[in-house]
N, C-alpha and C. Protein backbone atom coordinates (compact mmCIF):
# COMPACT_ATOMS: atom_id res chain seq x y z
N UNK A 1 -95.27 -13.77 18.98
CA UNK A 1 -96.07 -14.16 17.84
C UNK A 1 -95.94 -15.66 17.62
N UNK A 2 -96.90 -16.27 17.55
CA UNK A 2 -96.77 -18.07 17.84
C UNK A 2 -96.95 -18.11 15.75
N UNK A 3 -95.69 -19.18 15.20
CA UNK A 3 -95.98 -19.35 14.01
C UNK A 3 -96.86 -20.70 14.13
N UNK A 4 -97.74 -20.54 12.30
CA UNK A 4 -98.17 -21.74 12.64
C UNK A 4 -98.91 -22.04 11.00
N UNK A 5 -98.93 -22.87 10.53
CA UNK A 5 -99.78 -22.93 8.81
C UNK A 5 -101.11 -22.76 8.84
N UNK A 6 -102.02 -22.74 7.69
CA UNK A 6 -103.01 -22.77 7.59
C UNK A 6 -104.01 -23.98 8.00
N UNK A 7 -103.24 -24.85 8.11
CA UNK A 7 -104.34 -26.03 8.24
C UNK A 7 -104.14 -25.88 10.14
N UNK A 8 -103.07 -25.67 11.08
CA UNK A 8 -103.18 -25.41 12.30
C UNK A 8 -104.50 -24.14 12.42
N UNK A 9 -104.10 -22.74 11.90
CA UNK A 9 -105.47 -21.93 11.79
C UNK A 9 -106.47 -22.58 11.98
N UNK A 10 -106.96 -23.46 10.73
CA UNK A 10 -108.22 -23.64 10.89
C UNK A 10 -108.74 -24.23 11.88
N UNK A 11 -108.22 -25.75 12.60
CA UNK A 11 -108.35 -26.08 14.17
C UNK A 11 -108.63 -24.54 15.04
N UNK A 12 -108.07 -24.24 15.26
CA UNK A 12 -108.87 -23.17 15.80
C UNK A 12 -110.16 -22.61 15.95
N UNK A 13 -110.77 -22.22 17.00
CA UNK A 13 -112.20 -22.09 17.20
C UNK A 13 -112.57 -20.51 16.78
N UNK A 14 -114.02 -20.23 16.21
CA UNK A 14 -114.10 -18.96 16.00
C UNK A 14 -113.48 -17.94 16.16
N UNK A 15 -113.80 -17.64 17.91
CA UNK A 15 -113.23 -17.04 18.10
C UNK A 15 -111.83 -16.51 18.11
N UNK A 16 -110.98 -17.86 18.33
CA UNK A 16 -109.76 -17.15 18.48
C UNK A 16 -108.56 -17.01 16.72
N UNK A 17 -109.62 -17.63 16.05
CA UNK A 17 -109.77 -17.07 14.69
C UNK A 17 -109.65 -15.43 14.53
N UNK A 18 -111.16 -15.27 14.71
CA UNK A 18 -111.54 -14.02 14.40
C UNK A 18 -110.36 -13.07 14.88
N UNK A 19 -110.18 -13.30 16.27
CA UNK A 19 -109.28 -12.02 17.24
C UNK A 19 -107.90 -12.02 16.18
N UNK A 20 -107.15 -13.00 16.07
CA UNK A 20 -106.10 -13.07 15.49
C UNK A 20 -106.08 -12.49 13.90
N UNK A 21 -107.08 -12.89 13.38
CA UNK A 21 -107.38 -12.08 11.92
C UNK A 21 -107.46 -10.79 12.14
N UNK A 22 -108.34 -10.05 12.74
CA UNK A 22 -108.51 -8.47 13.58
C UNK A 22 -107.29 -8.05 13.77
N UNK A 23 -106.27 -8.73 14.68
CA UNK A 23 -104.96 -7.70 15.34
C UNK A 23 -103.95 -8.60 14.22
N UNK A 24 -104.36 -9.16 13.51
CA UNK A 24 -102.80 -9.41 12.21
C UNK A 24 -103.30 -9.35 11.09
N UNK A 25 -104.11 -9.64 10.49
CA UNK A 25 -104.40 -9.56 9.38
C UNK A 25 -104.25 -8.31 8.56
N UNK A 26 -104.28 -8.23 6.91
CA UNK A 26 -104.52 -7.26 6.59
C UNK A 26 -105.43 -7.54 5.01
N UNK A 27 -106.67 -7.14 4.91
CA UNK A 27 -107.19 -7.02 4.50
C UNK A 27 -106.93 -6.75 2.81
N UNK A 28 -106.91 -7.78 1.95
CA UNK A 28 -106.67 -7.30 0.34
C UNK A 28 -107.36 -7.42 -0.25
N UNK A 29 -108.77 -8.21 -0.56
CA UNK A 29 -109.81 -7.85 -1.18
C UNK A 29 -110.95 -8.48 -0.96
N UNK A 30 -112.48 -8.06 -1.26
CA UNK A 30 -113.48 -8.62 -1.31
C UNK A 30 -114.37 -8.77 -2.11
N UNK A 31 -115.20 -9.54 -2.30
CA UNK A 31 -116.54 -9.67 -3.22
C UNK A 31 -117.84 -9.77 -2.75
N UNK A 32 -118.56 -9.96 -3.18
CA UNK A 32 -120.30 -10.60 -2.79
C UNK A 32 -120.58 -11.48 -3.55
N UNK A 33 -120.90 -12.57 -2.86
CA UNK A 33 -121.62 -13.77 -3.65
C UNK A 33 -122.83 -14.25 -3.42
N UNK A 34 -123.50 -14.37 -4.47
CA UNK A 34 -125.43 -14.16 -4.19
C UNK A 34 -126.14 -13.30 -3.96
N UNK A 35 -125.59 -11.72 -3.97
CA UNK A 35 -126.21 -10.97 -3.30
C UNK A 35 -126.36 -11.41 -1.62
N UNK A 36 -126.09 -12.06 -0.88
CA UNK A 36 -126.12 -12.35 0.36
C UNK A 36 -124.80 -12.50 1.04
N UNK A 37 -123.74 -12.45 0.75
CA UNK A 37 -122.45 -12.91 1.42
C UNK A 37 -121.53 -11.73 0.79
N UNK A 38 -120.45 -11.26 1.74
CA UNK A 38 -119.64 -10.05 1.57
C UNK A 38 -118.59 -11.24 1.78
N UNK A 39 -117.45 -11.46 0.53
CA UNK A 39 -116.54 -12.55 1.50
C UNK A 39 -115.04 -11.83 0.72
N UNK A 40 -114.74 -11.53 2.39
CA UNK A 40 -113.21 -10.47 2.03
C UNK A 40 -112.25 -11.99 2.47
N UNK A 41 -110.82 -11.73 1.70
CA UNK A 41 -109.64 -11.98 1.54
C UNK A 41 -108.91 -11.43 2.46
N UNK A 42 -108.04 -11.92 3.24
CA UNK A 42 -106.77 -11.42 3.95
C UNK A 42 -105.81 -11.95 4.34
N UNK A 43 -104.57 -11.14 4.19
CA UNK A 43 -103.21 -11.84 4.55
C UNK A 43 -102.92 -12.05 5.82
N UNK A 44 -102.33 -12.98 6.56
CA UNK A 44 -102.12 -13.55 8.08
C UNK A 44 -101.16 -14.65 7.90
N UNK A 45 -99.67 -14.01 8.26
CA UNK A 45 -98.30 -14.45 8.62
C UNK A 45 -98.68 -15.80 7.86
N UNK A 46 -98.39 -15.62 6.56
CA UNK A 46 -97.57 -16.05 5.77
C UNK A 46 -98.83 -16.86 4.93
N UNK A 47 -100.15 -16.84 5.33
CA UNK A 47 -101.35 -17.85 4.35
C UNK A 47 -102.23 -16.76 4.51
N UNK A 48 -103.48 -16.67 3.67
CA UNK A 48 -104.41 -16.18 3.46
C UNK A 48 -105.55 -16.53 3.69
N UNK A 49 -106.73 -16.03 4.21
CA UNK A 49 -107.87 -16.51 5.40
C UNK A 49 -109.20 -15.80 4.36
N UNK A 50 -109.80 -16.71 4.37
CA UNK A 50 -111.01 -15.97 3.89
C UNK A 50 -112.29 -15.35 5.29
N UNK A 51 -113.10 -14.74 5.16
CA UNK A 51 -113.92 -13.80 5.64
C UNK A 51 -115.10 -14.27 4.93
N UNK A 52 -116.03 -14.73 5.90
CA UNK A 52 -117.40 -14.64 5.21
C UNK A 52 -118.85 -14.14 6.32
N UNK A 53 -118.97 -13.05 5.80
CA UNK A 53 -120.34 -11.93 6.53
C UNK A 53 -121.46 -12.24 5.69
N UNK A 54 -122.55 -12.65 6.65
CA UNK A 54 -123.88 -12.11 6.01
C UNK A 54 -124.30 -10.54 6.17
N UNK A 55 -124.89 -10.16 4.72
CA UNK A 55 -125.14 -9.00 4.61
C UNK A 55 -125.96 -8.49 5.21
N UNK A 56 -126.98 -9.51 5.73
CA UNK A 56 -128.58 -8.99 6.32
C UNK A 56 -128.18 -8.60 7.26
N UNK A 57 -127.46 -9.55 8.56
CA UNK A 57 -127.29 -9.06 9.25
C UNK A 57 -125.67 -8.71 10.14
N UNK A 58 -124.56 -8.56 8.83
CA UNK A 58 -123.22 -8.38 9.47
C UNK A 58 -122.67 -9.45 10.24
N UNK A 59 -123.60 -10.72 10.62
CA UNK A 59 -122.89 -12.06 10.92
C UNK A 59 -121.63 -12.79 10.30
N UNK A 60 -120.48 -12.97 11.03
CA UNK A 60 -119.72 -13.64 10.47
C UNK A 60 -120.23 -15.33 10.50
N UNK A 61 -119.97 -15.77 9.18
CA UNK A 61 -120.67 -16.59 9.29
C UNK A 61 -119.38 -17.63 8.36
N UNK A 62 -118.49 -17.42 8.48
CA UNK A 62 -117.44 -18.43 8.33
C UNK A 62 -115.80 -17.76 8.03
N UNK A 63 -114.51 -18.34 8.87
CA UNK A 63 -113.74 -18.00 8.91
C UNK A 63 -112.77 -19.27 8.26
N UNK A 64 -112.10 -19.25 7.13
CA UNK A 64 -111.28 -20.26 6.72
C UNK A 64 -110.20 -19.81 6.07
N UNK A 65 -108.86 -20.55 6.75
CA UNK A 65 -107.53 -20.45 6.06
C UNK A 65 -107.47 -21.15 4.53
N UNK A 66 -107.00 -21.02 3.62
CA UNK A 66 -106.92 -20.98 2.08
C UNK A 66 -105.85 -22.12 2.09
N UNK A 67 -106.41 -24.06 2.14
CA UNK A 67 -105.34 -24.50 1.54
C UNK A 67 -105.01 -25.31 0.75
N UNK A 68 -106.34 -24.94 0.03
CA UNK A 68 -106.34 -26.22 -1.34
C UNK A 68 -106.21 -24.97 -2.26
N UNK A 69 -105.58 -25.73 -3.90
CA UNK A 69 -105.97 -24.83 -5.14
C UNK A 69 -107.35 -24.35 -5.06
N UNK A 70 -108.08 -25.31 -5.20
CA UNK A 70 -109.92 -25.10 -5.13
C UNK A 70 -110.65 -24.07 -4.08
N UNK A 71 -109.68 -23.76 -2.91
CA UNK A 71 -110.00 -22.50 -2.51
C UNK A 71 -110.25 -21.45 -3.11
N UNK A 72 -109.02 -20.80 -4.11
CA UNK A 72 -109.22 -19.99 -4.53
C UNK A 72 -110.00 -19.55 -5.66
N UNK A 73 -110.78 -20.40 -6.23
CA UNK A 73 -111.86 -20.95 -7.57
C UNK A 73 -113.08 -19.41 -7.75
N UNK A 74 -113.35 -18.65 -6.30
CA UNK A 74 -114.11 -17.45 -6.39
C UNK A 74 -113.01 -16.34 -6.77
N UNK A 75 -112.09 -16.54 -6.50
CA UNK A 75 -111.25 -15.29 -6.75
C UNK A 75 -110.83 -15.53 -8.33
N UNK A 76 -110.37 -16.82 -8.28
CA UNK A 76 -110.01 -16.68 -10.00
C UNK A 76 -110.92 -16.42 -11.01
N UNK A 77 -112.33 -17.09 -10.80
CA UNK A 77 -113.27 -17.19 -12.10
C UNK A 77 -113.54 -15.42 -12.19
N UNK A 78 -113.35 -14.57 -11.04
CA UNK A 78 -113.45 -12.93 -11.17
C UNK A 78 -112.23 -12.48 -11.74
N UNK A 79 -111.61 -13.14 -12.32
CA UNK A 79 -110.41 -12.17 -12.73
C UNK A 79 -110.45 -11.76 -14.33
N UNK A 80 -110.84 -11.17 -15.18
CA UNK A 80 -111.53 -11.04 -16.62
C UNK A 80 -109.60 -11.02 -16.87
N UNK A 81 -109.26 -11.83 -17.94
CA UNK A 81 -108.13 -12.11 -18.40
C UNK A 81 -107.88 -11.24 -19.92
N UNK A 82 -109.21 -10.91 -20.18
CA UNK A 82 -109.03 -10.38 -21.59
C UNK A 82 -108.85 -8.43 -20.75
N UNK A 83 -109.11 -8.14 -20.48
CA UNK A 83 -109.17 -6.64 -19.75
C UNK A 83 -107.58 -6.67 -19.21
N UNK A 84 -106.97 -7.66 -18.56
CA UNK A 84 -105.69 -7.27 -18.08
C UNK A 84 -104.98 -7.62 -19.39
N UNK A 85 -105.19 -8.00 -20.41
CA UNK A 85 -103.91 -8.68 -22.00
C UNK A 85 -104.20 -7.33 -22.15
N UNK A 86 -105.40 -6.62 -22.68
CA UNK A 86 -105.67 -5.34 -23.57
C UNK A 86 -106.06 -6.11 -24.38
């Protein structure tokens, strides 16, 4: 298993993106944005990779490791804060 951070990930070319997300990753959540984009979340030795599919046609259409705060800006603005207080 070769270690390595998120910003090495992203150098990486599609493909050998994709393969490595497939046989390590594990999948923790997703959304849709625009009605056109399915964009799942997943964990991969030790940073988190986003997933982005077009819906029309199941194209992956962008693979990126998570390493600014501002990455995560779709996942937070979905989190309703008043529903988890009660």
């Amino acid at each position: 298993m070769v270690c390595m951070n998120a910003s090495e990930y992203n150098q990486l070319d599609m493909d050998q993106k994709t393969r490595m997300l497939w046989t390590s990753g594990m999948l923790l959540d997703e959304r849709i944005e625009f009605s056109k984009f399915r964009v799942c979340i997943y964990h991969l030795r030790g940073f988190y990779v986003e997933l982005t599919i077009g819906m029309k046609d199941d194209s992956i259409r962008r693979v990126h490791a998570m390493e600014k705060p501002r990455d995560w800006n779709g996942y937070l603005n979905s989190v309703d804060l008043e529903a988890l207080l009660g």
